[in-house]
N, C-alpha and C. Protein backbone atom coordinates (compact mmCIF):
# COMPACT_ATOMS: atom_id res chain seq x y z
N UNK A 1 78.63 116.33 130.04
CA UNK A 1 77.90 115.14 130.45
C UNK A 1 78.23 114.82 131.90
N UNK A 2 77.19 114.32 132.73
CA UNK A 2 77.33 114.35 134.08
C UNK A 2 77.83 113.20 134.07
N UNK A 3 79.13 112.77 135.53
CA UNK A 3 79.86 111.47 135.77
C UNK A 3 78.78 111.09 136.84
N UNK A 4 78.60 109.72 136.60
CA UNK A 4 77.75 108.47 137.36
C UNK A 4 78.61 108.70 138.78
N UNK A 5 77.98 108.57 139.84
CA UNK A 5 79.08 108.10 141.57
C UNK A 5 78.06 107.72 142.11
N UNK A 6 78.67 106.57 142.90
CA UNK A 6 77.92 105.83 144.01
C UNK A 6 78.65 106.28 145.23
N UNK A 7 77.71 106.30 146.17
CA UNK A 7 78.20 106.70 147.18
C UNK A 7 77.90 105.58 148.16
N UNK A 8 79.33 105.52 149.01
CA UNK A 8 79.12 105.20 150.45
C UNK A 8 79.09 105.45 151.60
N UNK A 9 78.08 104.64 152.52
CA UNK A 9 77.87 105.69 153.93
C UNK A 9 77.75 104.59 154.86
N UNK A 10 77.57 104.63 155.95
CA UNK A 10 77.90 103.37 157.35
C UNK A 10 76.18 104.45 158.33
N UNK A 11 76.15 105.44 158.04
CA UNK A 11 75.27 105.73 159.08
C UNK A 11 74.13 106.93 158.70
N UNK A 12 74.55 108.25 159.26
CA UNK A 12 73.33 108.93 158.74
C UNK A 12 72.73 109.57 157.69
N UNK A 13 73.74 109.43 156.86
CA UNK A 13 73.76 110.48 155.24
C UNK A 13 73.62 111.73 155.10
N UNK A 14 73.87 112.81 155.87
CA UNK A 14 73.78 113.97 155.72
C UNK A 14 74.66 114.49 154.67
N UNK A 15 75.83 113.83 154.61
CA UNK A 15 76.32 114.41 153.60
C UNK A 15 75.92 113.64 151.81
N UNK A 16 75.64 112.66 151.98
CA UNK A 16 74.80 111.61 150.79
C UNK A 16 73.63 112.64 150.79
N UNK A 17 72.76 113.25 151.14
CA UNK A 17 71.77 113.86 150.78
C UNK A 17 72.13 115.08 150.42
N UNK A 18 73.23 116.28 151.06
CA UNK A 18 73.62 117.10 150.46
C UNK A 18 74.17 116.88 149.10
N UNK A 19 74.82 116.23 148.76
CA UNK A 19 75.50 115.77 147.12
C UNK A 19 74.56 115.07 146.72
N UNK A 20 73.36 114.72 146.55
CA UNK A 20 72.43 114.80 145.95
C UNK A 20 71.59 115.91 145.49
N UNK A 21 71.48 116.34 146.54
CA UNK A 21 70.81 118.25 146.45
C UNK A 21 71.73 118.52 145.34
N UNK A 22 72.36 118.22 145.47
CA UNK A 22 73.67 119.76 144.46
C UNK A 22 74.07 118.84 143.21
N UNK A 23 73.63 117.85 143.09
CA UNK A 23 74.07 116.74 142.08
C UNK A 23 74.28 117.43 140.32
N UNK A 24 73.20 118.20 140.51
CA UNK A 24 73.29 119.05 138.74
C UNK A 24 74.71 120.06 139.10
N UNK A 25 74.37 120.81 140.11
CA UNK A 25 75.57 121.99 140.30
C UNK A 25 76.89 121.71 140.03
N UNK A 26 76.74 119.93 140.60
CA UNK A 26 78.42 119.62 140.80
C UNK A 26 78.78 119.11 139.89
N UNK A 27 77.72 118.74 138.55
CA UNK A 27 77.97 117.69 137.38
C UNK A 27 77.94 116.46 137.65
N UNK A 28 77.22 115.46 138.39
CA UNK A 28 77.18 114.60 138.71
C UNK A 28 75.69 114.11 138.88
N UNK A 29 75.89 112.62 138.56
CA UNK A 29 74.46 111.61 138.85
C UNK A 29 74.55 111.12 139.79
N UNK A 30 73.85 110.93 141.07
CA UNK A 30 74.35 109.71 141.68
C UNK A 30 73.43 108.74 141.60
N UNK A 31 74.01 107.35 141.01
CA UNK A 31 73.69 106.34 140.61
C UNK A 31 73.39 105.40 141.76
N UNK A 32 73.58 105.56 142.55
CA UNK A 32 72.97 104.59 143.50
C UNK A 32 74.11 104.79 145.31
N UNK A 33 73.59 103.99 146.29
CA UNK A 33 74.14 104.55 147.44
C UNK A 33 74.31 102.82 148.18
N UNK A 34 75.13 102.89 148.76
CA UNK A 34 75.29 101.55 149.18
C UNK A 34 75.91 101.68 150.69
N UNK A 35 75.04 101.10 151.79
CA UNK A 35 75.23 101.16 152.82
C UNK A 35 75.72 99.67 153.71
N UNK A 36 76.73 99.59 154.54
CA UNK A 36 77.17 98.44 154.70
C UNK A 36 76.90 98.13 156.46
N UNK A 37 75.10 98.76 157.03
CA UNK A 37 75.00 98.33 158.26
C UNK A 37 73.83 98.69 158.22
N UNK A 38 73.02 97.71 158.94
CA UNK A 38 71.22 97.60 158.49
C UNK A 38 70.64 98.65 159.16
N UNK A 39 71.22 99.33 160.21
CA UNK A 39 70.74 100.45 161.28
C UNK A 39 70.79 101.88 159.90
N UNK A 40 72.08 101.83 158.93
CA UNK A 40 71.96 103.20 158.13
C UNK A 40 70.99 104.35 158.07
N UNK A 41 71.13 105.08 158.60
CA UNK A 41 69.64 106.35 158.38
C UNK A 41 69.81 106.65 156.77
N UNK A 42 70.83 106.83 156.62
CA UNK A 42 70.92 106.52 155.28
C UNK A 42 69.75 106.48 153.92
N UNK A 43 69.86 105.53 154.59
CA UNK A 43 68.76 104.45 153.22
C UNK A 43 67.53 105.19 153.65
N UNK A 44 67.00 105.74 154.41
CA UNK A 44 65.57 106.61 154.49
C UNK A 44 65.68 108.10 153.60
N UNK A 45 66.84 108.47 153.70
CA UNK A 45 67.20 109.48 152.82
C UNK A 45 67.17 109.38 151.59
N UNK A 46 67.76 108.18 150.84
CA UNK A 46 67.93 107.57 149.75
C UNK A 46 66.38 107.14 149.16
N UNK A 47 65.18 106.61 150.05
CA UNK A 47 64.06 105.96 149.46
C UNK A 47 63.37 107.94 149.27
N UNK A 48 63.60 108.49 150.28
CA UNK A 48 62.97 109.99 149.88
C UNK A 48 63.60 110.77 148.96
N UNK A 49 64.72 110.64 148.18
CA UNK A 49 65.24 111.17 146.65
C UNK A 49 65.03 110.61 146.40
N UNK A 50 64.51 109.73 146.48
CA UNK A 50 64.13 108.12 145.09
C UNK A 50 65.67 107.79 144.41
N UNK A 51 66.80 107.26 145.25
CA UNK A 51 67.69 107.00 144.82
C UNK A 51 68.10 105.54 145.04
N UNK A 52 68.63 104.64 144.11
CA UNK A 52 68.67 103.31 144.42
C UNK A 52 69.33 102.91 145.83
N UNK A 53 69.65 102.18 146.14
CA UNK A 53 70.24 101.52 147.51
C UNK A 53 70.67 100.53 147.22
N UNK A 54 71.59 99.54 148.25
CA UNK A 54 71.81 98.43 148.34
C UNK A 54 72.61 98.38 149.31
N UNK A 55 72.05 97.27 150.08
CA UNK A 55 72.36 96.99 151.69
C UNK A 55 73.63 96.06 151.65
N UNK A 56 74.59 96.10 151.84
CA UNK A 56 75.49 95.02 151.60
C UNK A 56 76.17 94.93 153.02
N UNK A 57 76.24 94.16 153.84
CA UNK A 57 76.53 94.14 155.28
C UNK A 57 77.89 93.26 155.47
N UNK A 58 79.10 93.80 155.87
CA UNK A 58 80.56 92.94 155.57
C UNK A 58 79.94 91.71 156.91
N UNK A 59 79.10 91.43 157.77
CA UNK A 59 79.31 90.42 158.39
C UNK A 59 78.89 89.38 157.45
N UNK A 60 77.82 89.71 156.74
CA UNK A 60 76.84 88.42 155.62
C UNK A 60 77.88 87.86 155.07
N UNK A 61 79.13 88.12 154.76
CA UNK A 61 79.64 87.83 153.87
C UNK A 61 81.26 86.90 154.32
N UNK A 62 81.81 85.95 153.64
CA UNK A 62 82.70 85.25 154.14
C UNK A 62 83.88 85.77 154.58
N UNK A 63 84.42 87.03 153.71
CA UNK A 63 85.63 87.48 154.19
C UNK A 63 85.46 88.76 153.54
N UNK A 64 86.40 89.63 153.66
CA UNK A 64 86.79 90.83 153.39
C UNK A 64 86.45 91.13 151.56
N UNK A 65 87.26 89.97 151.11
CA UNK A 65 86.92 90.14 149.72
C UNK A 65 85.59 90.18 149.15
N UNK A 66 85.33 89.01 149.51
CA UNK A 66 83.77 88.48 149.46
C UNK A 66 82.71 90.13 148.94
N UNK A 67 82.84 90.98 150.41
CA UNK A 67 82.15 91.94 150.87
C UNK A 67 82.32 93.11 149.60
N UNK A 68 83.92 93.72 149.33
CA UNK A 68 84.06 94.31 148.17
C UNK A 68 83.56 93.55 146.93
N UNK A 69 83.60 92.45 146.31
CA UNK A 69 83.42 92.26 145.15
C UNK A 69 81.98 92.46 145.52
N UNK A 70 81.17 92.03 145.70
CA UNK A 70 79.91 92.60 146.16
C UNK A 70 79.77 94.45 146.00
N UNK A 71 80.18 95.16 146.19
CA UNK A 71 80.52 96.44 146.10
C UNK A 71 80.80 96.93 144.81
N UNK A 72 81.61 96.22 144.54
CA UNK A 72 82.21 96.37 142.72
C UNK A 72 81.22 95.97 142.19
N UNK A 73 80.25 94.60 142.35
CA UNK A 73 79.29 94.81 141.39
C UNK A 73 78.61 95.75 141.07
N UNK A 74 77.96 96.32 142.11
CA UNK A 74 76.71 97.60 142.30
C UNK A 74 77.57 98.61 141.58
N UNK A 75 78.67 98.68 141.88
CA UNK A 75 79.31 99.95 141.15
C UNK A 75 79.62 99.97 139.55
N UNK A 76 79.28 98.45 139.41
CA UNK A 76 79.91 98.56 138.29
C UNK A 76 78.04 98.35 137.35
N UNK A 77 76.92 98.05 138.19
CA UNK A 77 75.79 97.91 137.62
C UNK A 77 75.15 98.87 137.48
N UNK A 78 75.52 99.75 137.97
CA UNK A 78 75.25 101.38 138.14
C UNK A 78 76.35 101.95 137.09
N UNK A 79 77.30 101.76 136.93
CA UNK A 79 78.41 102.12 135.78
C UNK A 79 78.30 103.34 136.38
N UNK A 80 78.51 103.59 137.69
CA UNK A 80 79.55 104.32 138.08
C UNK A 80 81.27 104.80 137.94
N UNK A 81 81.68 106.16 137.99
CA UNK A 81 82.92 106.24 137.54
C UNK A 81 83.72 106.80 138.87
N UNK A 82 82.86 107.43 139.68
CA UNK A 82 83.80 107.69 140.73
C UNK A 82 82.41 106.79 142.54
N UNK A 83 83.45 106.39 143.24
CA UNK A 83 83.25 106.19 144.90
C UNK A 83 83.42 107.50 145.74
N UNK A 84 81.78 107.82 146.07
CA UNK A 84 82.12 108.91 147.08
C UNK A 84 82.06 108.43 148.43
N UNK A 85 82.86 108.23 149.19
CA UNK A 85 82.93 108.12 150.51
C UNK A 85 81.78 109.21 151.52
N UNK A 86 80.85 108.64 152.01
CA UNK A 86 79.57 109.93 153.01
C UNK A 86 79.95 109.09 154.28
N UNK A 87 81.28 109.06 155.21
CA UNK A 87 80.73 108.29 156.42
C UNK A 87 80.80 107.42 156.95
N UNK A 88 81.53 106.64 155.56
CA UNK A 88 81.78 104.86 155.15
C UNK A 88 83.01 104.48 155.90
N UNK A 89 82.45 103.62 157.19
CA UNK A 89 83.38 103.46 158.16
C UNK A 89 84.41 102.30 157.93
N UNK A 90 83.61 101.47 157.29
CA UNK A 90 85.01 100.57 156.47
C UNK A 90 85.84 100.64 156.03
N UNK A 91 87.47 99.85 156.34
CA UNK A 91 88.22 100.24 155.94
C UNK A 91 88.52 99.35 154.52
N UNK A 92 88.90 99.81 152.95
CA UNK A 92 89.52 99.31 151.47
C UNK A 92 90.09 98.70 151.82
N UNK A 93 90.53 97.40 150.86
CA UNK A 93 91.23 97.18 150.94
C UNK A 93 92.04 97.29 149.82
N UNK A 94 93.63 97.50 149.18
CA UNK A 94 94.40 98.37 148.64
C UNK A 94 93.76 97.40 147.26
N UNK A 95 93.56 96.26 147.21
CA UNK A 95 92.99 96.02 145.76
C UNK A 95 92.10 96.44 145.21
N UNK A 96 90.72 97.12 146.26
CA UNK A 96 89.80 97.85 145.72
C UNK A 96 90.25 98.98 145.84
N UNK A 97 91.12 99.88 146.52
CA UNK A 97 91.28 100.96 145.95
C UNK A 97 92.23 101.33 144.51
N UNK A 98 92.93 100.19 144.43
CA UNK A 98 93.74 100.41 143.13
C UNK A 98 92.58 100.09 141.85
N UNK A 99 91.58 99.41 142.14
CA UNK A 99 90.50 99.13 140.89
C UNK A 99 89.94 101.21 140.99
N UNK A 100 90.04 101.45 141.47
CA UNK A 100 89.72 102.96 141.20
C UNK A 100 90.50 104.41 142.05
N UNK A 101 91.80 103.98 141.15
CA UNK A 101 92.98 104.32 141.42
C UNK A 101 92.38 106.69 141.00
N UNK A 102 92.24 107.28 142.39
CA UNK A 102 91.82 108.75 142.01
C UNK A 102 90.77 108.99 141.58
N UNK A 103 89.75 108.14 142.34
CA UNK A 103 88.23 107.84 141.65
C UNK A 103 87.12 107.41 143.33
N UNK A 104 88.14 107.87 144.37
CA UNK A 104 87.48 107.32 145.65
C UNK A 104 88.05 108.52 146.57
N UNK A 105 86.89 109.27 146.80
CA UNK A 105 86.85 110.45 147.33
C UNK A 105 86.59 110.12 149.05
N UNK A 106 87.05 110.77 150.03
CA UNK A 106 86.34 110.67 151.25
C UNK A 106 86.53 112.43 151.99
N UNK A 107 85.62 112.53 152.68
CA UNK A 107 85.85 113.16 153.67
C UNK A 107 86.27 113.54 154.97
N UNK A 108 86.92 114.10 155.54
CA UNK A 108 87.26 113.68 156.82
C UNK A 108 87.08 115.61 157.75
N UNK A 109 86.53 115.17 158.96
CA UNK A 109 86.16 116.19 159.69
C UNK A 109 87.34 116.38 161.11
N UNK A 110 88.40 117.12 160.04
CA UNK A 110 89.78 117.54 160.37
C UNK A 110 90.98 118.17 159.90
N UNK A 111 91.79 118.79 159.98
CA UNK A 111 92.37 119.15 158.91
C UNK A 111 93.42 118.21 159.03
N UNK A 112 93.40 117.29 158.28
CA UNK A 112 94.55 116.58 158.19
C UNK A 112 95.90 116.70 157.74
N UNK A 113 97.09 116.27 158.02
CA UNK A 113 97.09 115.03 158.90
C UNK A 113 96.66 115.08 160.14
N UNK A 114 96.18 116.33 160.71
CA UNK A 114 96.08 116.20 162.53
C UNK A 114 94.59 115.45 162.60
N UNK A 115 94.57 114.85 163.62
CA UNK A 115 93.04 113.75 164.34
C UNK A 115 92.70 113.39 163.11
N UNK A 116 93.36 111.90 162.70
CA UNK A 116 92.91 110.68 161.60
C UNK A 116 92.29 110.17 162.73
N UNK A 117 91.19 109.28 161.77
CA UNK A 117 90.52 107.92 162.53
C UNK A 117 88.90 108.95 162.32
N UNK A 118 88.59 107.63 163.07
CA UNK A 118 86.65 107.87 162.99
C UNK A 118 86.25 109.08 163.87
N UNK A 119 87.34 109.78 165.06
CA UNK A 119 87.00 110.83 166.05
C UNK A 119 87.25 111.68 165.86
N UNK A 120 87.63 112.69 164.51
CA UNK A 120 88.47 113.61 164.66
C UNK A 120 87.72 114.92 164.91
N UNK A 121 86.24 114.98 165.18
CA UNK A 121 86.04 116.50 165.84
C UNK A 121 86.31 116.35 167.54
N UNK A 122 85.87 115.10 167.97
CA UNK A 122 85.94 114.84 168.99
C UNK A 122 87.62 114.89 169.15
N UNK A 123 88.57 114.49 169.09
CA UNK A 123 89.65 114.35 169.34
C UNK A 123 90.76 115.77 169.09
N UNK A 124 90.21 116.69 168.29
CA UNK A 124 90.79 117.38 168.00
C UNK A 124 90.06 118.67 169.27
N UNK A 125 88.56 118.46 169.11
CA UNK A 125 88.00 119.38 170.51
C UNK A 125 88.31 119.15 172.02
N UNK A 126 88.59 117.96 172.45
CA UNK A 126 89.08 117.20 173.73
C UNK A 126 90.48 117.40 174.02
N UNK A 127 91.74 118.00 172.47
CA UNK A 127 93.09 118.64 172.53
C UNK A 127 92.98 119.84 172.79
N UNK A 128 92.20 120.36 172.18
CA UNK A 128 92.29 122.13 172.66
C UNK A 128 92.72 123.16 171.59
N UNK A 129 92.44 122.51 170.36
CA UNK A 129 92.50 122.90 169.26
C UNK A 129 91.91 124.45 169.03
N UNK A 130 92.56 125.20 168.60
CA UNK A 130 92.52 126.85 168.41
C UNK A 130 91.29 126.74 167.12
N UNK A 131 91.78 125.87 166.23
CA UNK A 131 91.59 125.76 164.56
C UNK A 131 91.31 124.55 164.28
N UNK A 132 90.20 124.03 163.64
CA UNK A 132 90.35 122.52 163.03
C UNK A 132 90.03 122.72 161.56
N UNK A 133 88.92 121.73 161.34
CA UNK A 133 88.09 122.08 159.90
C UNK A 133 88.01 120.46 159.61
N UNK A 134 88.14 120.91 157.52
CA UNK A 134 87.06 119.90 156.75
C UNK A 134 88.54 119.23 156.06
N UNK A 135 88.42 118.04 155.60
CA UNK A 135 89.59 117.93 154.58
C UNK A 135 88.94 117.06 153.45
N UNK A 136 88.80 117.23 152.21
CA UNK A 136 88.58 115.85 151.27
C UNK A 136 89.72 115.69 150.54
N UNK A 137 89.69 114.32 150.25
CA UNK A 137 91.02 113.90 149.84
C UNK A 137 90.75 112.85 149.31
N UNK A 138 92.08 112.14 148.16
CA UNK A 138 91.90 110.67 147.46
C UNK A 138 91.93 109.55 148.30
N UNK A 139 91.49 108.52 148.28
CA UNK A 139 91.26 107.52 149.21
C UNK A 139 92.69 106.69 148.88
N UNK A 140 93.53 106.60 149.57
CA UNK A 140 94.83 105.46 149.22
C UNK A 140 94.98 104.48 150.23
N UNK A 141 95.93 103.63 150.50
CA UNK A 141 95.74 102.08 151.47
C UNK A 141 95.87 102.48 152.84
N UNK A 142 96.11 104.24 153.10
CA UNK A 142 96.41 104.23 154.47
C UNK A 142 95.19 104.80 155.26
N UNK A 143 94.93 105.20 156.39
CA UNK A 143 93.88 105.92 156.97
C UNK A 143 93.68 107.16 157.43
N UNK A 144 93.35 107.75 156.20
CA UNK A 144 93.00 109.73 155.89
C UNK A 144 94.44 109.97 155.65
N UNK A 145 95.11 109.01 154.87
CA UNK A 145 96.45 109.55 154.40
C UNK A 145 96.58 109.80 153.28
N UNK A 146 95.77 109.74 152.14
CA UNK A 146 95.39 110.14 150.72
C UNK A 146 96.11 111.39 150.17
N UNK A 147 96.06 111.77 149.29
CA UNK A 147 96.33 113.10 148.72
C UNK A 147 95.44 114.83 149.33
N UNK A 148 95.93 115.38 149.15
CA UNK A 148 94.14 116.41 150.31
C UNK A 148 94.00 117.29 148.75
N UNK A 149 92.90 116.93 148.92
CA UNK A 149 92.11 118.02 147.54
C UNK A 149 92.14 119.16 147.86
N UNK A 150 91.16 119.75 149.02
CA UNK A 150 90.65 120.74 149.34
C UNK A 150 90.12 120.26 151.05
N UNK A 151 90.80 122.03 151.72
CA UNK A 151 90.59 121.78 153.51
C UNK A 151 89.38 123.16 153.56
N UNK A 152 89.64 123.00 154.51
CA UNK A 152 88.71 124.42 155.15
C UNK A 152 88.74 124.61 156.34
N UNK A 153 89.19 125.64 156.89
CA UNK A 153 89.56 125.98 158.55
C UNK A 153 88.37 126.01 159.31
N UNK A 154 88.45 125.84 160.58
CA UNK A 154 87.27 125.99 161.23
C UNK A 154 87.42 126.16 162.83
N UNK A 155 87.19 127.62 163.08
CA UNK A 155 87.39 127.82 164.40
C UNK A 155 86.88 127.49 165.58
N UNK A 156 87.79 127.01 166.84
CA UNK A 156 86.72 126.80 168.15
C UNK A 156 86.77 127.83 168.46
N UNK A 157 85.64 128.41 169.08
CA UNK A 157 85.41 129.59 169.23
C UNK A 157 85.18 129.01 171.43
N UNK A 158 86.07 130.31 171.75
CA UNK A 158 86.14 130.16 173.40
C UNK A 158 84.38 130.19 174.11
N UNK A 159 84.29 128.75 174.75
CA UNK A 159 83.47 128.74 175.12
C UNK A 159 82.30 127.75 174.38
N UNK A 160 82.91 127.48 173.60
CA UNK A 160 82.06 126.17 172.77
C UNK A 160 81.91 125.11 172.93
N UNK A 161 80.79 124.69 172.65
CA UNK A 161 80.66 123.10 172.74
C UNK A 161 81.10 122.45 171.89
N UNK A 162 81.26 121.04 172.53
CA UNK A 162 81.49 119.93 171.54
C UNK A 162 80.22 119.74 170.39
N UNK A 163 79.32 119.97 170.51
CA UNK A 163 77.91 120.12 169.75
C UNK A 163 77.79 121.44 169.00
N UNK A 164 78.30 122.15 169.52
CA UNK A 164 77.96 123.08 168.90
C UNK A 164 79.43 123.57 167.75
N UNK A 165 80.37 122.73 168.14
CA UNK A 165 81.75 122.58 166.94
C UNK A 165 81.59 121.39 165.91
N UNK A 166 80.55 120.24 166.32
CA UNK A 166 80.18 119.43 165.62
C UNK A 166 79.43 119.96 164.90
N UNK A 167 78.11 121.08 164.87
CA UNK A 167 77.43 121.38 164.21
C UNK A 167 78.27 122.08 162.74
N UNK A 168 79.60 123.54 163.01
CA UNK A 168 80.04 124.24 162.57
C UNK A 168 80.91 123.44 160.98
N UNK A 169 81.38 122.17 161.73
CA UNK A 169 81.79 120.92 160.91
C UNK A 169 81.37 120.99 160.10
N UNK A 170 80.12 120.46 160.19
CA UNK A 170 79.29 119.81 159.19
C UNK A 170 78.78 120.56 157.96
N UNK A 171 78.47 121.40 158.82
CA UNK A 171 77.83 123.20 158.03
C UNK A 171 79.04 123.36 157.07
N UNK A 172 80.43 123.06 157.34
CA UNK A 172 81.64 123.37 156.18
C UNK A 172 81.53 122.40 155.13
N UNK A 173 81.48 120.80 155.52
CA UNK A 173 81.53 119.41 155.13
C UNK A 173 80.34 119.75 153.52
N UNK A 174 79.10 120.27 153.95
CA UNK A 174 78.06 120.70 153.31
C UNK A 174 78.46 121.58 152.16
N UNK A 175 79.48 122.28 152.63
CA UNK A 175 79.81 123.38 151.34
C UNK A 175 81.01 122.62 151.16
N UNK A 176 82.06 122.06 151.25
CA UNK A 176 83.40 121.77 151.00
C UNK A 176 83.76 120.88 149.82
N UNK A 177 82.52 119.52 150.39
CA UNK A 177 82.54 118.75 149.46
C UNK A 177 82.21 118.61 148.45
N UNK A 178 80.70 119.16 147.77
CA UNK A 178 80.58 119.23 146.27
C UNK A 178 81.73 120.10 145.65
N UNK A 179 82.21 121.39 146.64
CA UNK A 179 83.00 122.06 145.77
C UNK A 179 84.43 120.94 145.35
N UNK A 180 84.66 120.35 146.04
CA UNK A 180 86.51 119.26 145.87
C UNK A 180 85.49 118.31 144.38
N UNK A 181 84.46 117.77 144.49
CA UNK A 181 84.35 117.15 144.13
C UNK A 181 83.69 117.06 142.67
N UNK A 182 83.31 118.43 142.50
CA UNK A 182 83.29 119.17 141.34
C UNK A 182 84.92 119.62 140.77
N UNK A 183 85.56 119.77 141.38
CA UNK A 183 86.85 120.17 141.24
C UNK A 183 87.65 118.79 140.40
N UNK A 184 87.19 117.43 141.11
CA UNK A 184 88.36 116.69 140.66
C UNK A 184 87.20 115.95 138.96
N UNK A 185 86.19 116.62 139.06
CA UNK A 185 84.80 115.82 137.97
C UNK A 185 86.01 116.57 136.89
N UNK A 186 86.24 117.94 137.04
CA UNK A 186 86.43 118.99 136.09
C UNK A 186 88.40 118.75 135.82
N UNK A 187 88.83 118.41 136.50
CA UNK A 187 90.35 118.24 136.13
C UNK A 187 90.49 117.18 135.56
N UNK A 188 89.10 115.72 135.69
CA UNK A 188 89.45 114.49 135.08
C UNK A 188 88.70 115.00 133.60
N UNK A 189 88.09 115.97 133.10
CA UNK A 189 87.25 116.26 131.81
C UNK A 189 88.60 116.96 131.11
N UNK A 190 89.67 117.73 131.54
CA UNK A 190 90.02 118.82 130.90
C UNK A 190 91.60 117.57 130.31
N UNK A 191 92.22 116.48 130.97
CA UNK A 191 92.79 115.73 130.50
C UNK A 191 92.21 114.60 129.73
């Protein structure tokens, strides 16, 4: 039986539309997508799979909490079982990540721990990095300090662009992530 996930994203959804594509492959529904900034390309992706949405914007809202319980509803009206992170530039806060304690996936375009934060192709290409790559990992209170599921190397190749190592990224991000995330569907079925 396929697990319900909502996904979150802050901007263009490339990777929300790939894990949709692959949604049977990976054992998974996705139940709806929730974007937290009205610009989201996102949500154009989402109305062309015919997949639900919901705009939830942390300024509308009074405080930090406010914004998650708002979040938890949709997730929980969707009866979703896992949070996929596509992008989602907001940072948890540790009470919503303990409400889905190994159930909040993100991605990060780096091999971590090296270049955390929102820059890491940029920051890791601007060092002079031989090697970077993909990392997904459990979402915990710190930033891309989680557990690492599954990485994937990814070479600068002499003479490359920043565009053209951003592209190579993504192209991994595309294959990396249904595979982690099929991975953790299938270790939470077998306990």
């Amino acid at each position: 039986m396929s697990k319900r996930v909502a996904v979150l994203a802050s901007g263009g959804g490339s990777n929300f539309e790939n894990i949709v594509k692959k949604a049977d492959d990976i054992g998974i529904e996705v139940a709806g997508l929730i974007v937290d900034r009205k610009s989201a390309r996102a949500v154009e992706r989402a109305e062309r799979l015919s997949v639900p949405y919901e705009k939830i914007i942390r300024k509308e809202y009074s405080d930090r909490k406010a914004f998650e319980r708002k979040i938890v509803e949709m997730i929980e009206e969707w009866q979703a079982e896992y949070v996929i992170l596509a992008g989602f530039m907001a940072i948890l806060s540790p009470d919503f990540i303990d409400q889905y304690d190994r159930r909040i996936l993100n991605i990060h375009p780096s091999l971590l721990p090296a270049f955390k934060g929102a820059n890491g192709i940029r920051d890791a290409f601007l060092y002079g990095v031989k090697v970077s790559g993909v990392t997904v990992h459990y979402v915990d209170s710190g930033i891309d300090t989680g557990e690492i599921i599954m990485q994937r190397a990814v070479a600068l190749c002499d003479g490359e662009t920043l565009e053209s190592f951003e592209e190579k990224i993504h192209e991994t991000e595309y294959v990396l992530y249904p595979k982690a995330i099929q991975s953790v569907i299938n270790l939470s079925e077998e306990k």
